[in-house]
Protein backbone atom coordinates (compact mmCIF):
# COMPACT_ATOMS: atom_id res chain seq x y z
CA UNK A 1 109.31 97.56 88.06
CA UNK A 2 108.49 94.41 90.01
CA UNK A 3 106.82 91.78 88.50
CA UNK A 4 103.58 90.51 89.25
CA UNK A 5 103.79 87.17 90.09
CA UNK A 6 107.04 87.31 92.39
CA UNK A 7 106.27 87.05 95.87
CA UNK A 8 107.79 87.65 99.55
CA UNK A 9 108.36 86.69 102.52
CA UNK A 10 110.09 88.80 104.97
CA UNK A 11 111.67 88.76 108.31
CA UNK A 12 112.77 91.13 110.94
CA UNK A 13 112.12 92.95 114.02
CA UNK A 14 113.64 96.37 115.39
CA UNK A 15 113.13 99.88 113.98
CA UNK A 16 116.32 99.05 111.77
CA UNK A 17 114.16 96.36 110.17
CA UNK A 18 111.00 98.48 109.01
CA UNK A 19 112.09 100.85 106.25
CA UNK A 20 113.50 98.20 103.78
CA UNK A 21 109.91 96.34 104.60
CA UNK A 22 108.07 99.65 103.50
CA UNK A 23 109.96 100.29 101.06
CA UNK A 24 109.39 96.94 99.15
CA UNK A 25 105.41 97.26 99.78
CA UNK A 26 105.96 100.73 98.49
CA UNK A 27 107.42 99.65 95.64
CA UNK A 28 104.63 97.71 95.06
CA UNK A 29 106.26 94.42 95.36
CA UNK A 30 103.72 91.53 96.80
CA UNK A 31 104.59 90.73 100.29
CA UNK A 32 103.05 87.54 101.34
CA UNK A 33 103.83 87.70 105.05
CA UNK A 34 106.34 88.92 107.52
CA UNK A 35 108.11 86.75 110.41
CA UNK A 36 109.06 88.22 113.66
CA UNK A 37 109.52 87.86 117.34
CA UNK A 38 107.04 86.98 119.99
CA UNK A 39 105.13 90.27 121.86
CA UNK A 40 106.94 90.59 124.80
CA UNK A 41 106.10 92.23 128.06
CA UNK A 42 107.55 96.09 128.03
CA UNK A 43 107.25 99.21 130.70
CA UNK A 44 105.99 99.19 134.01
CA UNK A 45 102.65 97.33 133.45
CA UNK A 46 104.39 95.17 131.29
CA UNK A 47 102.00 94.59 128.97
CA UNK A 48 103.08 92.36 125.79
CA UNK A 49 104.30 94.98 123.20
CA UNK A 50 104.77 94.15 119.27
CA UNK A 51 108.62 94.40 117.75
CA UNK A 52 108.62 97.42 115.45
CA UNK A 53 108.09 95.38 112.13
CA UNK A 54 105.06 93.86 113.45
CA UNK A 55 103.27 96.84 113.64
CA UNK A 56 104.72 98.44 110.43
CA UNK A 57 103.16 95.05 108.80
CA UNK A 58 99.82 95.42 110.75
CA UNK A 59 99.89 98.74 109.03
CA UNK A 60 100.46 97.29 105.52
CA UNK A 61 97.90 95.38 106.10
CA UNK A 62 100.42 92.27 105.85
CA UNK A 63 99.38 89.07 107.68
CA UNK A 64 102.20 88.38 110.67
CA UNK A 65 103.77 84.93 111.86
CA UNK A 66 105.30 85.05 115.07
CA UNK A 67 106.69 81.13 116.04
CA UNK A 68 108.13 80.20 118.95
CA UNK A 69 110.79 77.75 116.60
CA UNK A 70 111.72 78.30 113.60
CA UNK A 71 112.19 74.56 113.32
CA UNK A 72 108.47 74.07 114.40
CA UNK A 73 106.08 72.06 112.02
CA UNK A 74 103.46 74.01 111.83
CA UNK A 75 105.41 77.02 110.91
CA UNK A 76 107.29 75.10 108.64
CA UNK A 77 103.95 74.33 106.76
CA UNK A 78 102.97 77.65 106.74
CA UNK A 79 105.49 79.26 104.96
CA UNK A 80 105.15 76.09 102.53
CA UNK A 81 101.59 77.18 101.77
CA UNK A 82 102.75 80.56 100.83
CA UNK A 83 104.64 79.38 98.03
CA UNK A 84 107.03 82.58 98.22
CA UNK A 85 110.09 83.67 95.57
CA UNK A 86 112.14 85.06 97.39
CA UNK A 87 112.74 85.43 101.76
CA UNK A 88 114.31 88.69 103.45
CA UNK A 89 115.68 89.53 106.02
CA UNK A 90 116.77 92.65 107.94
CA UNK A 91 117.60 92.09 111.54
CA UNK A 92 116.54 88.42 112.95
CA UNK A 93 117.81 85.61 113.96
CA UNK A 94 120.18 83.05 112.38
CA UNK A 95 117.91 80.76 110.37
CA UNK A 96 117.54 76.95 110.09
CA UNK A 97 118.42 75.73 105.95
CA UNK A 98 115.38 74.52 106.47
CA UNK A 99 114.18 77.66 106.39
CA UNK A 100 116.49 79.65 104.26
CA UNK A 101 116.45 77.00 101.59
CA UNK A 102 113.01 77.06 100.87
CA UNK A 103 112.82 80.16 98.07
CA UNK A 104 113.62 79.22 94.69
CA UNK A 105 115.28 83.10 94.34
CA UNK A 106 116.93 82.03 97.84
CA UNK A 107 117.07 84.09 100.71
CA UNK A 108 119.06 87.37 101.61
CA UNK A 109 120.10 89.33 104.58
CA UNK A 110 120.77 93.05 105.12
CA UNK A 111 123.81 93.32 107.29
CA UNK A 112 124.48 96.68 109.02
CA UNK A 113 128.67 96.70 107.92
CA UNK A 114 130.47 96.16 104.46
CA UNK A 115 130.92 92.75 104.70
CA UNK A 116 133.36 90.85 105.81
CA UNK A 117 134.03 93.34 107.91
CA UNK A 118 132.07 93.08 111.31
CA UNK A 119 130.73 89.62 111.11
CA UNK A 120 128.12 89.18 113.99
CA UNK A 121 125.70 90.74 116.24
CA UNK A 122 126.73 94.84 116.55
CA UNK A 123 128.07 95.75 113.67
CA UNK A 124 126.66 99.56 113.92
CA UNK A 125 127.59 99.75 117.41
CA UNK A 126 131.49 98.34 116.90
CA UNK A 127 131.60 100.28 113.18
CA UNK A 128 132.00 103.48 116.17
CA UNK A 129 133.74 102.11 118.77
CA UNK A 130 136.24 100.81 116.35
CA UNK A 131 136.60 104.53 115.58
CA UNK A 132 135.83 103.37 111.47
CA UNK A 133 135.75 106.52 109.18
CA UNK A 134 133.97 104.28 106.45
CA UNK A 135 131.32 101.50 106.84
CA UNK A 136 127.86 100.75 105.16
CA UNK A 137 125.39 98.16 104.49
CA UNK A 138 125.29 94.43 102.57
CA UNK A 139 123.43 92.24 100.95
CA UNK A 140 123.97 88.65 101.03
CA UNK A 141 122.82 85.08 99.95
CA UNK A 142 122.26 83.28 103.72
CA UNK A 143 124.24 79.42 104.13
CA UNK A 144 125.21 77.54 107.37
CA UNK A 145 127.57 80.00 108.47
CA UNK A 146 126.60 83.18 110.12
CA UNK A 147 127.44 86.57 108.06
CA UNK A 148 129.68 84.52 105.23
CA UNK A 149 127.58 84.33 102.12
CA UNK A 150 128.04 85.75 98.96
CA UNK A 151 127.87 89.06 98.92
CA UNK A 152 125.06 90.87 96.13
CA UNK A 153 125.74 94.60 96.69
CA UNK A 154 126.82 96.80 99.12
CA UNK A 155 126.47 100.55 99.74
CA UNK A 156 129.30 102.68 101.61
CA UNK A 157 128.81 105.71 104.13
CA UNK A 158 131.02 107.83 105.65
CA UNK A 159 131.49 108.56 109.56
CA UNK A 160 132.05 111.54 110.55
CA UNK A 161 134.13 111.92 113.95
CA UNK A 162 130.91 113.50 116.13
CA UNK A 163 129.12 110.52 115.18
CA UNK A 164 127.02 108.47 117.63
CA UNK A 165 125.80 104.97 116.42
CA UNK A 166 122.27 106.09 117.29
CA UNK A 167 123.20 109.14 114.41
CA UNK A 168 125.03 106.11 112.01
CA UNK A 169 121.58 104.17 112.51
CA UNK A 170 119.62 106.76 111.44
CA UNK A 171 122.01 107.51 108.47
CA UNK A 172 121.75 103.74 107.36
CA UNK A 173 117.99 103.60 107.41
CA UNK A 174 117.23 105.08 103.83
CA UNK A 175 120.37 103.46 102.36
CA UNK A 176 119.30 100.12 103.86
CA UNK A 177 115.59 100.52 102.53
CA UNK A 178 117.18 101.10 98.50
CA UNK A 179 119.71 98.76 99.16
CA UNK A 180 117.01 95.70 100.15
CA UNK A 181 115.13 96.82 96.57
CA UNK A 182 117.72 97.13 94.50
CA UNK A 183 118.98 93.63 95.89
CA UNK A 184 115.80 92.09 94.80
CA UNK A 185 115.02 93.86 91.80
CA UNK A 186 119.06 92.30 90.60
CA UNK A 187 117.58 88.74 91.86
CA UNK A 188 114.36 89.07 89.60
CA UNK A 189 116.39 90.17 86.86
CA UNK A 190 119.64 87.94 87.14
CA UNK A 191 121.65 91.02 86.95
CA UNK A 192 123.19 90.48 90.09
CA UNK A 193 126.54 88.29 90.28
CA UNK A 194 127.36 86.87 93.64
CA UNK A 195 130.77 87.59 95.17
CA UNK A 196 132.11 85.53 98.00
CA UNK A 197 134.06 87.19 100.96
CA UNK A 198 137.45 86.81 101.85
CA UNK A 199 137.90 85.61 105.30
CA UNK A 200 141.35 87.14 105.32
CA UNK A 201 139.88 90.16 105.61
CA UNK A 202 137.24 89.48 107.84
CA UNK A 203 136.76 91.13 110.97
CA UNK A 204 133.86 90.51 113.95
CA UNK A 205 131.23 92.62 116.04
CA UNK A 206 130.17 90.66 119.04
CA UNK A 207 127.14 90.75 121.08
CA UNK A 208 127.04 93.67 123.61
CA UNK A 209 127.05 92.28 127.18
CA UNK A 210 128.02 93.71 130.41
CA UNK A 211 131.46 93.54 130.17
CA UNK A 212 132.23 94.82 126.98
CA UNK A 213 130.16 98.36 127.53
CA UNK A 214 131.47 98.63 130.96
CA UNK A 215 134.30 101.71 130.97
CA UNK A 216 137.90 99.88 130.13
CA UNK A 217 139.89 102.61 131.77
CA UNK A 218 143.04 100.87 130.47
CA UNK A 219 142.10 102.50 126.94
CA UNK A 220 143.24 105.86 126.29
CA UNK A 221 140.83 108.60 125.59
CA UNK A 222 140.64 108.43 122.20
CA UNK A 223 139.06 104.77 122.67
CA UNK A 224 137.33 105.58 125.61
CA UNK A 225 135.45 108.14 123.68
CA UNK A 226 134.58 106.03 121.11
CA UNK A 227 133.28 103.20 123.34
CA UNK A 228 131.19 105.84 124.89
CA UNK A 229 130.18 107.07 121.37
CA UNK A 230 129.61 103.60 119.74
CA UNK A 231 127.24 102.30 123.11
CA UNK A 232 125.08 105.30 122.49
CA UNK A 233 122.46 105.35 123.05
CA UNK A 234 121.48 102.05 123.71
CA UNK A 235 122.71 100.08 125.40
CA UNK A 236 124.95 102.88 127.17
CA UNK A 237 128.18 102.47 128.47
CA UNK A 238 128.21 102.47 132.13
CA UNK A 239 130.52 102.60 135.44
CA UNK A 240 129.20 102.45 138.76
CA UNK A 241 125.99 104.19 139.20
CA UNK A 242 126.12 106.36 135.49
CA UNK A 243 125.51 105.83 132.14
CA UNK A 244 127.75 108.27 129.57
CA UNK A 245 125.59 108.91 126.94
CA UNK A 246 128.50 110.98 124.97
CA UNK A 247 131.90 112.29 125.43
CA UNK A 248 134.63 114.03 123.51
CA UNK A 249 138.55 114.97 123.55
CA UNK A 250 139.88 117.31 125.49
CA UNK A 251 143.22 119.33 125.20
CA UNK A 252 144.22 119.48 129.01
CA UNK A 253 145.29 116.21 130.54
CA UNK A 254 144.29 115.78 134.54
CA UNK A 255 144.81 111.92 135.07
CA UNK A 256 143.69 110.64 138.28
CA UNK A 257 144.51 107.15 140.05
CA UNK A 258 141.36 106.59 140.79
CA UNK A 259 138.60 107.55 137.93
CA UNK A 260 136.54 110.72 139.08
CA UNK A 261 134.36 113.14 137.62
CA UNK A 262 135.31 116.74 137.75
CA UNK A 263 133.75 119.80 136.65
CA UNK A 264 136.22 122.32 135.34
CA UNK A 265 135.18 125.77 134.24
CA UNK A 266 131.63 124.95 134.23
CA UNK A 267 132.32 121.49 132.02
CA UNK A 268 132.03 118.08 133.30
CA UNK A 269 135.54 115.39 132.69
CA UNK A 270 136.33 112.15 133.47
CA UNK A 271 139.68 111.26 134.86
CA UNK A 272 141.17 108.27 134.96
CA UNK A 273 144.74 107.08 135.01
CA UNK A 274 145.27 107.63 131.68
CA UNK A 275 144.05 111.00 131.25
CA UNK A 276 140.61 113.44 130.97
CA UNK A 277 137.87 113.07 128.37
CA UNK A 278 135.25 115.43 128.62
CA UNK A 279 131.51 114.47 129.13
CA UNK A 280 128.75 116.26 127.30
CA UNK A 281 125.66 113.84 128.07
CA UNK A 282 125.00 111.99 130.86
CA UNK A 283 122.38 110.14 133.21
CA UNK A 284 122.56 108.59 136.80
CA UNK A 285 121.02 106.07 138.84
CA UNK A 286 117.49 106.92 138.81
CA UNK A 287 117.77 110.45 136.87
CA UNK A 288 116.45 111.25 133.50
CA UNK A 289 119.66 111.73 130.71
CA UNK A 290 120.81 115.20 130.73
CA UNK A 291 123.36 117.27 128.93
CA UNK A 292 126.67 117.75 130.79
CA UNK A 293 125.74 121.27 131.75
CA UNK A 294 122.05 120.45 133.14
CA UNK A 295 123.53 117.76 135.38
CA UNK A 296 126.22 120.10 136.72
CA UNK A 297 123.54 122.67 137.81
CA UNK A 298 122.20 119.94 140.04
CA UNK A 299 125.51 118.72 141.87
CA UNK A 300 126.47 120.49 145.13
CA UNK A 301 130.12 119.31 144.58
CA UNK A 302 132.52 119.74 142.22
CA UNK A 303 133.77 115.64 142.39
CA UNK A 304 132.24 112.49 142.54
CA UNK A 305 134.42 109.50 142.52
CA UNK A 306 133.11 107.05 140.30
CA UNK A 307 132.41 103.24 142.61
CA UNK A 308 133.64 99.74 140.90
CA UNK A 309 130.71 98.05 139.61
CA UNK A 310 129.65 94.99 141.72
């Protein structure tokens, strides 16, 4: 049970971030306020829209800070006058010790991998592409570095081969949401004993740019389906004037110089050098995503050669 007089802070932002924050205000645990991201402009009107967690805390009925610096006075102050236990985080940004030193229980992150495995910015996304059969969710005491405190507890989930990482999201959600209250519950109680990671074993999930979910047709198909898989669906991996939404193995080979999609007995394959994966969802330039087979009922050809991005 939580106690009374132990309060929160927490801080966050995407859809990732909102389940361990209802889960804590479910559990009846005293959340003092939550930190996130400015509104930003969204859709064609773009009209400022709030991150997910502020309007799962507007729901709560938990006040909201959104600063423009974490380093800012003002801001600084406020979370002074809030006099808060214990901060949390769940998907933000890397935070100032003069912010994450404040709380006399500390401050602890939720990181999407089993720590220190994928260090950084994807770790869902690179968890598939990485073609891992096991990964899962930490908790850890914040410091200077990014990702390399000591760990409190972790939880492990399996990946099965189909997998997407918008599926492994999904999958962490409910894990993530225990894992954040069993972390603090241990804190309250001092039952938790901190473990610090091994950067032998450490391994690193960068930040998704252009480059790195463009198709690398110098990886065979395996890889190339599990780039495809672990960019899914957001932020896509692309080539030319498509975005492959999700792909799998095939057993007949049909490599091509030049990479082209085919459609072969009413399926739809890349080739490439290297050999053929097979695509089963898929969206162009200024089309709606579509199954394999939908998009194939549109075409009037049975090849399109895929252009070199610009």
């Amino acid at each position: 049970m939580p106690y009374d007089n132990i309060s929160i802070v927490y801080m966050g932002t995407p859809e990732f971030a909102v389940p361990p924050l209802q889960a804590l205000a479910n559990a009846g645990y005293d959340v003092k306020a939550v930190v996130t991201v400015a509104d930003k402009p969204s859709g064609r009107g773009r009209k400022l829209q709030p991150s997910a967690v502020k309007k799962a805390s507007l729901d709560l009925g938990i006040p909201v800070l959104q600063p423009s610096s974490l380093k800012d006075e003002g801001f600084l102050e406020e979370l002074d006058a809030l006099q808060a236990d214990l901060f949390v985080v769940v998907a933000f940004r890397m935070l100032p010790k003069e912010v994450w030193g404040k709380p006399r229980l500390g401050t602890f992150n939720l990181h999407g991998s089993l720590l220190p495995q994928l260090r950084g910015a994807a770790p869902i996304h690179w968890a598939v592409i990485n073609g891992l059969k096991e990964t899962g969710l930490t908790t850890f005491l914040i410091d200077e570095q990014i990702d390399t405190g000591n760990i409190l507890l972790q939880e492990k989930l399996t990946i099965p081969p189909h997998w997407t990482t918008g599926t492994l999201h999904d999958a962490l959600l409910p894990v993530g949401a225990q894992l954040v209250v069993d972390t603090v519950n241990g804190l309250i109680e001092g039952s938790l004993s901190p473990q610090s990671q091994n950067d032998e074993d450490a391994s690193h999930a960068p930040k998704l740019t252009k480059d790195n979910t463009r198709l690398d047709f110098m990886l065979t198909p395996a890889s190339l389906v599990q780039l495809i898989k672990g960019l899914s669906p957001f932020p896509s991996a692309y080539y030319g004037e498509f975005k492959f939404l999700d792909a799998a193995m095939c057993e007949k080979q049909n490599s091509s110089v030049d990479p082209i999609l085919r459609v072969r007995n009413k399926q739809l394959y890349l080739d490439y050098m290297l050999g053929s994966i097979e695509i089963t969802q898929i969206k162009a330039a200024g089309k709606r995503a579509m199954s394999s087979s939908d998009y194939i009922n549109g075409l009037n050809c049975a090849q399109i050669p895929l252009k070199k991005p610009v």
